[in-house]
N, C-alpha and C. Protein backbone atom coordinates (compact mmCIF):
# COMPACT_ATOMS: atom_id res chain seq x y z
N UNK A 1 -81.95 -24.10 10.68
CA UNK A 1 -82.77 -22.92 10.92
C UNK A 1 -83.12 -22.29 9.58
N UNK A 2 -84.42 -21.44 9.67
CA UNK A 2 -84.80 -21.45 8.47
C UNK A 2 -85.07 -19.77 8.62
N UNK A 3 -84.24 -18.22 7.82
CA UNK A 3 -84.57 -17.36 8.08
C UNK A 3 -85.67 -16.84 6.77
N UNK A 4 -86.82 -16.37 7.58
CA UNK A 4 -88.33 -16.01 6.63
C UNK A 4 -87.49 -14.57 5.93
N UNK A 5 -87.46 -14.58 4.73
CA UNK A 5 -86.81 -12.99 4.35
C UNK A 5 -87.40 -12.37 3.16
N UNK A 6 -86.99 -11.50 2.60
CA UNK A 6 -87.75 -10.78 1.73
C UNK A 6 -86.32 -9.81 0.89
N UNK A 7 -86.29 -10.33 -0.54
CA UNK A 7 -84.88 -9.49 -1.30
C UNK A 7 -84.28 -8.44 -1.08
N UNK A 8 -85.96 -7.51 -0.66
CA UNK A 8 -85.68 -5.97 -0.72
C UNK A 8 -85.42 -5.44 0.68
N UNK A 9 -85.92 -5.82 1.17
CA UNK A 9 -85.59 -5.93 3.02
C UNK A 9 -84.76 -5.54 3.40
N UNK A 10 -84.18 -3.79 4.65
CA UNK A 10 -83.02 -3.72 4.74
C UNK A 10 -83.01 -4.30 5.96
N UNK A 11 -84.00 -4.60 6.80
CA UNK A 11 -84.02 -5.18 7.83
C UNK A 11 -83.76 -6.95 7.72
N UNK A 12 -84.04 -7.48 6.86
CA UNK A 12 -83.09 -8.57 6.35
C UNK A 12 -81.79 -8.81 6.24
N UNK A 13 -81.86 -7.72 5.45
CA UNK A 13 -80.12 -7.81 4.92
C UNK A 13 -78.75 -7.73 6.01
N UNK A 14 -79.59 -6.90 7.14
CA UNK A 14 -78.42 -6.73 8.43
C UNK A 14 -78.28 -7.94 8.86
N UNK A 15 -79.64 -8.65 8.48
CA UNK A 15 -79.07 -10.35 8.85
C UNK A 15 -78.32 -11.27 8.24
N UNK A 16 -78.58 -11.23 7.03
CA UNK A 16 -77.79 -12.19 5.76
C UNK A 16 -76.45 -11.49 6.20
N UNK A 17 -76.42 -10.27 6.13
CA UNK A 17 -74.68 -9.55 6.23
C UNK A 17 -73.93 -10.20 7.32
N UNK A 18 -74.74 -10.07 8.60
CA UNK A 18 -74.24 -10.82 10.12
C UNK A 18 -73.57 -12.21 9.30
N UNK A 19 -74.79 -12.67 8.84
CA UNK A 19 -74.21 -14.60 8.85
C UNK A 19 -73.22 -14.77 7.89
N UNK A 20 -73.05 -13.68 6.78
CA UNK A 20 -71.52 -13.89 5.93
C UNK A 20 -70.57 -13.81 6.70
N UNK A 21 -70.88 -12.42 7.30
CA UNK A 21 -69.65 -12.10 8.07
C UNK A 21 -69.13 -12.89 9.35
N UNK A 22 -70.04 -13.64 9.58
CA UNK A 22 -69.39 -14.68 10.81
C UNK A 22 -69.29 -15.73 10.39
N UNK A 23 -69.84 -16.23 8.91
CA UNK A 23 -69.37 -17.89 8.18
C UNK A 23 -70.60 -18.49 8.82
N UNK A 24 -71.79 -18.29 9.25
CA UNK A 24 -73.03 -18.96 9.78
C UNK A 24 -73.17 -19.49 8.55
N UNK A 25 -73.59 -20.51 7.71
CA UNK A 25 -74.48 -20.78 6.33
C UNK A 25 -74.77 -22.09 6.30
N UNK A 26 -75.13 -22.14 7.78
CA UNK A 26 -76.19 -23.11 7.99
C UNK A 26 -77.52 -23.19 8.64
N UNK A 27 -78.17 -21.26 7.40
CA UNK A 27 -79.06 -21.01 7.82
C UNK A 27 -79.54 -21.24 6.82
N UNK A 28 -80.89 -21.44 6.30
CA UNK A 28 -81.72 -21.38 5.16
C UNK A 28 -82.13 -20.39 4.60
N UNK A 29 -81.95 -19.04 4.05
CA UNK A 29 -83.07 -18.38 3.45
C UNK A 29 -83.85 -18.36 2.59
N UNK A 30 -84.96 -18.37 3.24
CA UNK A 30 -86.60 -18.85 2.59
C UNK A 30 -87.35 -17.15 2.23
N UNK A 31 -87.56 -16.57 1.27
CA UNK A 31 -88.47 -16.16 0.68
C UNK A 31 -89.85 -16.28 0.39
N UNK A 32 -90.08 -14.82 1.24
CA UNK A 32 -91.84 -14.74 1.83
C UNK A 32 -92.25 -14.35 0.97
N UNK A 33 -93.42 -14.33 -0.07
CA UNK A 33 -94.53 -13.11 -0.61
C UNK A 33 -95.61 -12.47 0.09
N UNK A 34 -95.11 -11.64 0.96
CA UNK A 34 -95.78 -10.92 2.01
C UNK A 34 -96.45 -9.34 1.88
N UNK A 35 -97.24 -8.51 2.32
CA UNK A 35 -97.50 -7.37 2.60
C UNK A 35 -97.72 -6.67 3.42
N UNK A 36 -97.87 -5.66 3.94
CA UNK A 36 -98.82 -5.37 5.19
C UNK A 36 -100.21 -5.18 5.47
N UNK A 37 -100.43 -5.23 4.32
CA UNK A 37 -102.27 -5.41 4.04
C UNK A 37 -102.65 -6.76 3.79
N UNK A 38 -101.72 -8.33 3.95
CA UNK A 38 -102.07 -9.19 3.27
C UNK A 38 -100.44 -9.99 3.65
N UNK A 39 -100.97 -10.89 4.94
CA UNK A 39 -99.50 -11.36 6.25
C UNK A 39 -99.54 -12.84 5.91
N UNK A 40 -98.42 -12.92 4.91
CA UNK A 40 -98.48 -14.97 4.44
C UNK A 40 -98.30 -15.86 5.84
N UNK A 41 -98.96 -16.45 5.14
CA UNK A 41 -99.54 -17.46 6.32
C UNK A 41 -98.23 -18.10 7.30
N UNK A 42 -97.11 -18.14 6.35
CA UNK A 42 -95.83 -19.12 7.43
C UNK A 42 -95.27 -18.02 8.02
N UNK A 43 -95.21 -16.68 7.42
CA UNK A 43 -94.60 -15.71 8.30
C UNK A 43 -95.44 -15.13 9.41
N UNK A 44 -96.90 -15.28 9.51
CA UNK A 44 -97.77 -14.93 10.75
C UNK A 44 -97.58 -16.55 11.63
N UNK A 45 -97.48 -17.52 11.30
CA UNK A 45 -97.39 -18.69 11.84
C UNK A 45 -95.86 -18.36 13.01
N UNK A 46 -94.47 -17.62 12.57
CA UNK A 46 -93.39 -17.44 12.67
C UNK A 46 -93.43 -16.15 13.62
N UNK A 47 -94.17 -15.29 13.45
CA UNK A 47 -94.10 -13.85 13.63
C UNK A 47 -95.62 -13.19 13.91
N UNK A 48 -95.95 -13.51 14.87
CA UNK A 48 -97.70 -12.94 14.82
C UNK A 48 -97.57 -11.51 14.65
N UNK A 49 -97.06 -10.78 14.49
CA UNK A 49 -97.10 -8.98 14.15
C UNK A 49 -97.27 -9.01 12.20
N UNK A 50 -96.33 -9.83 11.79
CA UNK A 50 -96.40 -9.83 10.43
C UNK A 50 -95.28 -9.58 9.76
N UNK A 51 -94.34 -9.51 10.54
CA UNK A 51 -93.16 -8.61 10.27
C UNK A 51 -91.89 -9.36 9.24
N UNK A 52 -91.29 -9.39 8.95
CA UNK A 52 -89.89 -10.25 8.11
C UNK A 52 -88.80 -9.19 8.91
N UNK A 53 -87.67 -10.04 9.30
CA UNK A 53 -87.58 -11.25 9.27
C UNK A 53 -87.99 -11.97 10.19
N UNK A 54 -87.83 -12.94 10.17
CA UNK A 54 -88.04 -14.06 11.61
C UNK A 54 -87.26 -15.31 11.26
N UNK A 55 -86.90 -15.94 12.70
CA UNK A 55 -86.27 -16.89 12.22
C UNK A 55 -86.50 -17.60 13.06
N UNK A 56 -86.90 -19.41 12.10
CA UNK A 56 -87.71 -20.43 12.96
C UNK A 56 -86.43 -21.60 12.97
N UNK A 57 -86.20 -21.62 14.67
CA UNK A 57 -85.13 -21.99 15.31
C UNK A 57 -85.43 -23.66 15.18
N UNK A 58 -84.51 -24.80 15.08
CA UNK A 58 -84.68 -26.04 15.12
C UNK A 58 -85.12 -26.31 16.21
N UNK A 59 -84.32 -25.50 17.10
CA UNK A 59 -84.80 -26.70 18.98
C UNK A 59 -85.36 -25.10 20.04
N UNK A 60 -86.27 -24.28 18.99
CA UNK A 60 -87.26 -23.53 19.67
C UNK A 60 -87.97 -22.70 19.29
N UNK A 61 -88.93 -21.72 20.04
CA UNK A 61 -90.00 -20.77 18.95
C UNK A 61 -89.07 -19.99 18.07
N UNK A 62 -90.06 -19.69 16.74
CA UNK A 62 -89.15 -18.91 16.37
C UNK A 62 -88.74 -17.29 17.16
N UNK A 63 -88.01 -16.92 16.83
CA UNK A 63 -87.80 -15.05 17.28
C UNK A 63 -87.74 -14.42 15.81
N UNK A 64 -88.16 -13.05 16.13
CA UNK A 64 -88.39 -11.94 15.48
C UNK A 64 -87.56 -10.57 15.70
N UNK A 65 -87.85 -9.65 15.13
CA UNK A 65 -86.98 -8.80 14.67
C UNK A 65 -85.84 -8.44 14.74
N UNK A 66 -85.22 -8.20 13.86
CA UNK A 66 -84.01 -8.08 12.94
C UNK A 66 -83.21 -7.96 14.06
N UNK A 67 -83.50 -7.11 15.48
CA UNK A 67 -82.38 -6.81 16.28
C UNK A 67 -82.08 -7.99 17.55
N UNK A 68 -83.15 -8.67 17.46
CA UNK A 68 -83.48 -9.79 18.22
C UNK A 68 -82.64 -11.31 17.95
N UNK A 69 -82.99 -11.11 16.28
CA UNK A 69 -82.48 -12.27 15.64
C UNK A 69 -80.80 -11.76 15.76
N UNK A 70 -80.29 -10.51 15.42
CA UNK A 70 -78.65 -10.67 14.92
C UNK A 70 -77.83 -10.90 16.33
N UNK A 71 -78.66 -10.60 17.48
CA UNK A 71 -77.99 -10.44 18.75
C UNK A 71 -77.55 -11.89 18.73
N UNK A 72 -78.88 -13.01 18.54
CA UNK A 72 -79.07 -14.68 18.82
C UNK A 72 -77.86 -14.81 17.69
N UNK A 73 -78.07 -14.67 16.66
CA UNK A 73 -76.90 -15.31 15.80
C UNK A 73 -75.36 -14.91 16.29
N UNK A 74 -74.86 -13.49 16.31
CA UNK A 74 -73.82 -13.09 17.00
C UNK A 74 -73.58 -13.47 17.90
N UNK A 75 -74.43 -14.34 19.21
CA UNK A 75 -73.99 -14.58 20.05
C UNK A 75 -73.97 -16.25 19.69
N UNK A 76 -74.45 -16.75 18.92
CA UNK A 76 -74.62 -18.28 18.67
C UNK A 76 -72.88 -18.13 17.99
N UNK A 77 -72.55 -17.00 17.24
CA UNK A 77 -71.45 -17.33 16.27
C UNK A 77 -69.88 -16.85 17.29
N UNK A 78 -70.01 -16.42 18.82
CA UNK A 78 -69.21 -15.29 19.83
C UNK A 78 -68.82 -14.57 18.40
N UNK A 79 -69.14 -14.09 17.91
CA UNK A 79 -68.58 -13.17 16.96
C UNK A 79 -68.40 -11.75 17.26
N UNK A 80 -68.70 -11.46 18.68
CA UNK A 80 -68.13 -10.06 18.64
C UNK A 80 -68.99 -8.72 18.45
N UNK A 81 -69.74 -9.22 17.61
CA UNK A 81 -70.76 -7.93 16.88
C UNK A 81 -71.01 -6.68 17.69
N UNK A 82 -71.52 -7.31 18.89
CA UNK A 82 -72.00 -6.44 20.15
C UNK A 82 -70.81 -6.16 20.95
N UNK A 83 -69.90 -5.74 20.96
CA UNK A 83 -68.71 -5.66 21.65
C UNK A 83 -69.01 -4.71 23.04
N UNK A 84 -68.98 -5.62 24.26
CA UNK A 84 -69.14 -4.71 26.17
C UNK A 84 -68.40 -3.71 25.92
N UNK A 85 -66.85 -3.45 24.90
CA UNK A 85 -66.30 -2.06 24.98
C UNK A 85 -67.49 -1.14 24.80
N UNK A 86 -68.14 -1.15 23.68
CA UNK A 86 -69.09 0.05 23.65
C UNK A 86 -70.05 -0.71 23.26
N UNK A 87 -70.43 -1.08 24.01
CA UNK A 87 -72.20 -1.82 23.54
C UNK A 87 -73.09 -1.05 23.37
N UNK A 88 -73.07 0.09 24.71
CA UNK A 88 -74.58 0.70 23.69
C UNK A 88 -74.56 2.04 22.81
N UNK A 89 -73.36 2.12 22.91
CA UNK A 89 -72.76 2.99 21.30
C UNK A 89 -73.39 2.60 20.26
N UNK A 90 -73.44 0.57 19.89
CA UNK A 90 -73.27 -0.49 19.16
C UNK A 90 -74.95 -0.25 18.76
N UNK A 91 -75.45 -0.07 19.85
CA UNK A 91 -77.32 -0.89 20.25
C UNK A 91 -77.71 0.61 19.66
N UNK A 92 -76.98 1.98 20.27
CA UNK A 92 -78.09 3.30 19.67
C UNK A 92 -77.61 3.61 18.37
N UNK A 93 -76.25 3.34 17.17
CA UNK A 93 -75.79 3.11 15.71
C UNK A 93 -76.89 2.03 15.06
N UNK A 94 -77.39 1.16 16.02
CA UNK A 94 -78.29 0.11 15.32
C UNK A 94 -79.64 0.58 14.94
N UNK A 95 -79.86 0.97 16.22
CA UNK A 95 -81.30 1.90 16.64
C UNK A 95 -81.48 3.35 15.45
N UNK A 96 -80.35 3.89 15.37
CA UNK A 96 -80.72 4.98 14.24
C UNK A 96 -80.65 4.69 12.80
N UNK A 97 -79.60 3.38 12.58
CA UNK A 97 -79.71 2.87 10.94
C UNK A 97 -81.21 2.40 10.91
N UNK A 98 -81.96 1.43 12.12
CA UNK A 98 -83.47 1.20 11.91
C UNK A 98 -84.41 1.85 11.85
N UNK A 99 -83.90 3.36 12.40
CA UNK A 99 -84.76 4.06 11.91
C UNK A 99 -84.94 4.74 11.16
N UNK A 100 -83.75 4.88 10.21
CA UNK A 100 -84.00 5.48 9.09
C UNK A 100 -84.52 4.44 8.16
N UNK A 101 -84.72 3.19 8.24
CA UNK A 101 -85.24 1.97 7.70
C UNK A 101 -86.47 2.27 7.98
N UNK A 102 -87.19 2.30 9.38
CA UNK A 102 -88.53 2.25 9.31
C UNK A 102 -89.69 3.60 8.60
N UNK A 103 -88.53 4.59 8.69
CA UNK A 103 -89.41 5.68 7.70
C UNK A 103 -89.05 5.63 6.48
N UNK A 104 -87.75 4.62 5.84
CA UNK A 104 -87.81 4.28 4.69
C UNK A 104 -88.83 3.38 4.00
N UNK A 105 -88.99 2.92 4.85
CA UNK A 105 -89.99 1.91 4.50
C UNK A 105 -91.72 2.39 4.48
N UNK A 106 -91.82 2.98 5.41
CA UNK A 106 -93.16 4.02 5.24
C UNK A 106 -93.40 4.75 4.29
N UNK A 107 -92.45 5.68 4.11
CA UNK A 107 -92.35 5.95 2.59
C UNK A 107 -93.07 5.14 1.32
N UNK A 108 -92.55 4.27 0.97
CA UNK A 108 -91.86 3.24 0.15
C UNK A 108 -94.10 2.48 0.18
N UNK A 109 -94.46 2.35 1.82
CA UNK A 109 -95.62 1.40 1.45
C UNK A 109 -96.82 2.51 1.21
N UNK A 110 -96.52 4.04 1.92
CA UNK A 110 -97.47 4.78 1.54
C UNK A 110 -98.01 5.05 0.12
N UNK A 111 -96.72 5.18 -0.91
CA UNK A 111 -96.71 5.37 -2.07
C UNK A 111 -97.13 4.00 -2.97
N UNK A 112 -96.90 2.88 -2.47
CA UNK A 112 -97.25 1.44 -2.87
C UNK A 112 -98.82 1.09 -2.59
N UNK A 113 -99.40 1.27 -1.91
CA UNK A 113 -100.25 0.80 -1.15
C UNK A 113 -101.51 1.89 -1.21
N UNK A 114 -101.57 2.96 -1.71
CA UNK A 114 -102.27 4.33 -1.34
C UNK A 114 -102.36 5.06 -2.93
N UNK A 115 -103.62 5.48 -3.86
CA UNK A 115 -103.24 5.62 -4.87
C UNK A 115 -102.75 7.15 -4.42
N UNK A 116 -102.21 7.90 -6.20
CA UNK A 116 -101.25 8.80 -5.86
C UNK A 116 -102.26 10.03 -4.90
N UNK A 117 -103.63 10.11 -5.21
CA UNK A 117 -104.56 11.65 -5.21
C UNK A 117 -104.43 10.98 -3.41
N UNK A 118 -104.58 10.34 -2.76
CA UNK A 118 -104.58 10.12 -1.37
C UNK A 118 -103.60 9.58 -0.56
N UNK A 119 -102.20 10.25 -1.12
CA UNK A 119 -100.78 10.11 -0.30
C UNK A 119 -100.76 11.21 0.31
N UNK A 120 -100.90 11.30 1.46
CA UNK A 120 -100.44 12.29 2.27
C UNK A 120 -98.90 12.95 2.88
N UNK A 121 -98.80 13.83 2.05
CA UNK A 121 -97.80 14.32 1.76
C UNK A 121 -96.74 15.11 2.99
N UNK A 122 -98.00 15.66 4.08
CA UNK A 122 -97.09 15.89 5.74
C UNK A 122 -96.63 14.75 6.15
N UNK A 123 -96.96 13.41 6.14
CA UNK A 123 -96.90 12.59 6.89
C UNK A 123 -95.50 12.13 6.04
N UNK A 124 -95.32 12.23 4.90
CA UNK A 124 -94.29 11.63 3.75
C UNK A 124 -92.75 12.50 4.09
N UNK A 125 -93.18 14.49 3.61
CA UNK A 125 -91.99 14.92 4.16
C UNK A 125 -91.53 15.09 5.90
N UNK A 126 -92.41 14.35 6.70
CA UNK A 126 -92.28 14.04 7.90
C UNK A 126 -91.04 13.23 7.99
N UNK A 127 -91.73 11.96 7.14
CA UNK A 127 -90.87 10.56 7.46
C UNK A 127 -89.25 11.04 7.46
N UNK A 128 -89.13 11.97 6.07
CA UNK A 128 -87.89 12.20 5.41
C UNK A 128 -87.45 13.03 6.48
N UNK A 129 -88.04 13.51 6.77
CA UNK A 129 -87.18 14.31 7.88
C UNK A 129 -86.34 13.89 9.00
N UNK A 130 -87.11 12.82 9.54
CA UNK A 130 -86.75 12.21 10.38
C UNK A 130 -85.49 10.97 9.88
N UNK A 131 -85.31 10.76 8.55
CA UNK A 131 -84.66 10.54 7.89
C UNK A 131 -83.12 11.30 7.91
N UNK A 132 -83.59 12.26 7.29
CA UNK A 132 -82.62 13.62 7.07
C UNK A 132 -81.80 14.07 8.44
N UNK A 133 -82.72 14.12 9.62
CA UNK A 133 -81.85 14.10 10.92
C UNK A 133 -80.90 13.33 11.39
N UNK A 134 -81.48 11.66 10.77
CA UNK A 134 -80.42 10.75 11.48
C UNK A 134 -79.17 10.87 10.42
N UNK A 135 -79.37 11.21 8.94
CA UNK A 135 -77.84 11.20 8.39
C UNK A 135 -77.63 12.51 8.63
N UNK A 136 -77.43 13.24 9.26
CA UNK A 136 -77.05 14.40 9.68
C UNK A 136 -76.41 14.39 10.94
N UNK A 137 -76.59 13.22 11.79
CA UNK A 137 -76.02 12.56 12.80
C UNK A 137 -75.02 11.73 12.55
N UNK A 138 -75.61 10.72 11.68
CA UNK A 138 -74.08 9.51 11.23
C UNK A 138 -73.17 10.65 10.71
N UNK A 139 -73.19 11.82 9.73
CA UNK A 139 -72.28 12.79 9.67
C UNK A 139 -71.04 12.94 10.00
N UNK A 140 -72.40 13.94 11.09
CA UNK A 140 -71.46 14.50 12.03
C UNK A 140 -70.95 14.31 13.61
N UNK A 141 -71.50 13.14 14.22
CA UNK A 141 -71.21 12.58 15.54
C UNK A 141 -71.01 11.27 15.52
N UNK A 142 -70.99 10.51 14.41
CA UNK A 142 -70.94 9.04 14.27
C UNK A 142 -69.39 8.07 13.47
N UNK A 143 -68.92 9.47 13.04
CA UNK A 143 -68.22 8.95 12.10
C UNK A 143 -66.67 7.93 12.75
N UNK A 144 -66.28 8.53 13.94
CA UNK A 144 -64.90 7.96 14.81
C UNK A 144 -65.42 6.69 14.99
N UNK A 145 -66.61 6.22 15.45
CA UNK A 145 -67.51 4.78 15.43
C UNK A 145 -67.66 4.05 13.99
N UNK A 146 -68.09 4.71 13.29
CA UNK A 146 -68.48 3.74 11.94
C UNK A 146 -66.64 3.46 11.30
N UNK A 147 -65.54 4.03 11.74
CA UNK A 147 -64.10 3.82 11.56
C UNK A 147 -63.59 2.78 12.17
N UNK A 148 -64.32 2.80 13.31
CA UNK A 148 -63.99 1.71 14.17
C UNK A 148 -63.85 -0.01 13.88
N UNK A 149 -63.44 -0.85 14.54
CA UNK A 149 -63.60 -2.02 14.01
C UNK A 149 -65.14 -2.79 13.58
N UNK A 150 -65.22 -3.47 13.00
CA UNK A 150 -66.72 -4.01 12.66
C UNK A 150 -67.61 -4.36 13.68
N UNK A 151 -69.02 -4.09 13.94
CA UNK A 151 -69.98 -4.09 14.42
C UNK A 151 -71.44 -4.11 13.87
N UNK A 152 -72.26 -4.31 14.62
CA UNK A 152 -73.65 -4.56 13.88
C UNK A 152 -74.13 -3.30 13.67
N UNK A 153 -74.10 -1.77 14.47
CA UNK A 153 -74.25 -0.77 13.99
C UNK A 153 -73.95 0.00 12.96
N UNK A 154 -72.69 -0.91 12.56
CA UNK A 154 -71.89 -0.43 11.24
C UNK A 154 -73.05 -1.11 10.14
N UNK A 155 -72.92 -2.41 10.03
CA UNK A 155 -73.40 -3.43 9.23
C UNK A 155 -74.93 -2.52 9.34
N UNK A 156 -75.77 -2.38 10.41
CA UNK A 156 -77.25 -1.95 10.33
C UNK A 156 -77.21 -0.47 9.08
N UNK A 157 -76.29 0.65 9.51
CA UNK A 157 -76.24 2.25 8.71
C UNK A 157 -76.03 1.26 7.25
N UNK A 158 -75.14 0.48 7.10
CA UNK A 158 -74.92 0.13 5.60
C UNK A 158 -76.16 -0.64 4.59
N UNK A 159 -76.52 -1.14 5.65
CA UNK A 159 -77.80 -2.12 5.03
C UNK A 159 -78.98 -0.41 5.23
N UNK A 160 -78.84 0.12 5.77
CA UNK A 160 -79.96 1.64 5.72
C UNK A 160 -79.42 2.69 4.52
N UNK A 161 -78.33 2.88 4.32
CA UNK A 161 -77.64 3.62 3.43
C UNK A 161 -78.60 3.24 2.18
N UNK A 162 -78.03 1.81 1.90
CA UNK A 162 -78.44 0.79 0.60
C UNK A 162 -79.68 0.44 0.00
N UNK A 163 -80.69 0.70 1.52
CA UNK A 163 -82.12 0.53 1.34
C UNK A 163 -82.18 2.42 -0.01
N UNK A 164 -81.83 3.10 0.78
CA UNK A 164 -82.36 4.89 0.68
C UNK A 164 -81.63 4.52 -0.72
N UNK A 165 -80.48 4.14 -0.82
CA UNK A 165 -80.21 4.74 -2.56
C UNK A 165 -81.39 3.17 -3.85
N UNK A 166 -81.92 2.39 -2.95
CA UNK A 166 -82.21 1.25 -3.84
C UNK A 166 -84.48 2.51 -3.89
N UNK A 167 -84.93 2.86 -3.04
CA UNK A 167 -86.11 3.36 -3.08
C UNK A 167 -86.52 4.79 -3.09
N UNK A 168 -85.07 5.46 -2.41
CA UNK A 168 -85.27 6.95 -2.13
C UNK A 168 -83.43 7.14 -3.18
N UNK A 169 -83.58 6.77 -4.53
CA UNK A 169 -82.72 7.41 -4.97
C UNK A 169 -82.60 9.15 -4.99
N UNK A 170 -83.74 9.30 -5.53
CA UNK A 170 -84.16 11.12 -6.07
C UNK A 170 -83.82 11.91 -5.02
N UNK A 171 -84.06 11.32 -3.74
CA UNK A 171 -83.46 11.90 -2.37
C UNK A 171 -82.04 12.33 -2.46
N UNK A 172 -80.91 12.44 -3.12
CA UNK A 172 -79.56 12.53 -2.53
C UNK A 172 -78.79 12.32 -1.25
N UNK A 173 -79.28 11.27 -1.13
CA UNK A 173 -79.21 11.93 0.64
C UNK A 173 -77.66 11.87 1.11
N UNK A 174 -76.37 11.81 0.35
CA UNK A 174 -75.17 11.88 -0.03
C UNK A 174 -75.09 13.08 -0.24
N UNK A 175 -76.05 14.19 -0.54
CA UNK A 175 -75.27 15.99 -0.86
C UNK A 175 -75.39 16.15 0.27
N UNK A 176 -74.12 17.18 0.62
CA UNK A 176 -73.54 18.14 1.95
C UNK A 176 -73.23 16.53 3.08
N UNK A 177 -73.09 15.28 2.93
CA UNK A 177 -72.51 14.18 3.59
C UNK A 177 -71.26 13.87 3.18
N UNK A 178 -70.30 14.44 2.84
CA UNK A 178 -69.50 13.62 2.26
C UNK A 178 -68.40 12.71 3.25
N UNK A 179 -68.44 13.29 4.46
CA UNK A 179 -67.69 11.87 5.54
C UNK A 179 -68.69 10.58 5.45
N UNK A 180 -70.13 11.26 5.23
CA UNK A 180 -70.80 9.41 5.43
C UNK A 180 -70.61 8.95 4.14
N UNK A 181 -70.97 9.62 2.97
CA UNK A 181 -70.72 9.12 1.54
C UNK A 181 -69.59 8.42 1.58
N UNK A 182 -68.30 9.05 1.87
CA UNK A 182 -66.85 8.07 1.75
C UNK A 182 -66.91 7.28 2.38
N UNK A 183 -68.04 7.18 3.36
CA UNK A 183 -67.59 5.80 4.32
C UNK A 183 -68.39 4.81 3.72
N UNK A 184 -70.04 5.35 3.39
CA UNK A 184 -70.54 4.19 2.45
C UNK A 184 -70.05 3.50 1.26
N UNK A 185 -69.42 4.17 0.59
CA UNK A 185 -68.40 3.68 -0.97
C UNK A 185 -67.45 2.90 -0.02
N UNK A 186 -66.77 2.87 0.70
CA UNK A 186 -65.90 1.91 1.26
C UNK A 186 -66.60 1.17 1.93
N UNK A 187 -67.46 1.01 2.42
CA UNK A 187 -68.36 -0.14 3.33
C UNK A 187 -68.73 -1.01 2.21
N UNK A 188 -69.32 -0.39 0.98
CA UNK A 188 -70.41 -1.26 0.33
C UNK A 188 -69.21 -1.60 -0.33
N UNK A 189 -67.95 -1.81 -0.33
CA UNK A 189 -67.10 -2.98 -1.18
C UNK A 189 -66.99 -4.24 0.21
N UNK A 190 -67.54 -4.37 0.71
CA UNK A 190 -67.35 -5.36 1.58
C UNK A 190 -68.13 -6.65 0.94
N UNK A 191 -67.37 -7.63 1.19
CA UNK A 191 -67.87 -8.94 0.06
C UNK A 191 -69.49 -9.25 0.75
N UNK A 192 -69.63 -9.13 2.12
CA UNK A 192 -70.86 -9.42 2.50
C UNK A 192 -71.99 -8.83 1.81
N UNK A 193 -71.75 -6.89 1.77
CA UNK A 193 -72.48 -6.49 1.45
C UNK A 193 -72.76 -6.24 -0.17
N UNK A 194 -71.68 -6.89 -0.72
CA UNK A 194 -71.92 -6.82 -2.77
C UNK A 194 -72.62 -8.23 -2.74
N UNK A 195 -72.35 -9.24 -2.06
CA UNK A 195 -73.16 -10.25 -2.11
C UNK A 195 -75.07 -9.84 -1.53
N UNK A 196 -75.46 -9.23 -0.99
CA UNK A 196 -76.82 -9.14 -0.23
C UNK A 196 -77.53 -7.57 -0.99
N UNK A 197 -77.12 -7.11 -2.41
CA UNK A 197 -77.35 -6.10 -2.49
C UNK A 197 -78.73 -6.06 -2.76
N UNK A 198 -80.09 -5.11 -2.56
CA UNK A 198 -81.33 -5.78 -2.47
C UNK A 198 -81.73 -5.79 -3.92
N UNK A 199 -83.12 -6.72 -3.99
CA UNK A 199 -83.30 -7.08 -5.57
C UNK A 199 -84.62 -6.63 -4.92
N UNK A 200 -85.16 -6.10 -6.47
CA UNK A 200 -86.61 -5.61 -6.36
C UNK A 200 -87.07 -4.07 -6.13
């Protein structure tokens, strides 16, 4: 199997992290040069939305997004990830690390993609906001869970943490957090995640 990925990707990285952490590495990762204005040809071939990651299965179509793919691997590896004790504890910790990914990432293409005189700046301290709410949540209602034994919701906030300090350093988004801060400094010594730290 061959996973389509991208260095900087935190929506990647929850995947590479999955397959350390379950000993999968008999996946390929292949490196896209992709955009959203401009969809390489093997990753629209893989993924008709345009999206990274995707992953093109030996004995079927490929599947797409990040939450799609870690379920298939976790369950290809019984590894547990998704645990029936609290599954959708597991599925809405996943759901809010992605979304602080997907307005990280908006961020990140508005300012890339848009010169500076026509960045729109409601739509920017919007994103952050919506940002700013969900670590204001991992905080303060998440934290007895992210203590808990390992899961993909854990693995998803860490790979989201990592994105915000690698693009939204200037953000702090660590002042007035300090239960999530201590938990990120102890997460990010995890060998999976010093190995997958993003480049670019």
């Amino acid at each position: 199997m061959t996973l389509l990925s991208s260095p900087a990707s935190p929506f990647v990285r929850k995947v590479r992290v999955l397959l350390l952490e379950t000993g999968q590495d008999d996946v390929t990762i292949q490196d896209v040069a992709t955009t959203p204005v401009s969809t390489a040809a093997e990753l629209a071939a893989a993924n008709p939305v345009g999206k990274i990651p995707a992953l093109i299965r030996d004995d079927g179509p490929a599947i797409y997004d990040s939450r799609v793919i870690t379920r298939f691997l976790d369950a290809r590896a019984k590894a547990g990830l998704y645990p029936d004790a609290h599954l959708w504890e597991t599925l809405t910790l996943e759901a809010t690390a992605d979304g602080i990914m997907d307005a990280a990432v908006t961020i990140t293409y508005e300012k890339r993609l848009r010169p500076e005189e026509l960045w729109y700046h409601p739509w920017l301290d919007a994103q952050w906001e919506k940002i700013a709410r969900a670590l204001d949540a991992l905080d303060t209602r998440w934290m007895s869970h992210l203590h808990g034994p390992l899961d993909m919701g854990q693995i998803a906030v860490g790979c989201a943490l990592g994105y915000l300090d690698l693009r939204h350093d200037h953000k702090q988004w660590r002042k007035g957090r300090d239960a999530l801060a201590a938990w990120e400094a102890r997460f990010a010594e995890r060998d999976s995640m010093r190995a997958t730290v993003p480049q670019g």
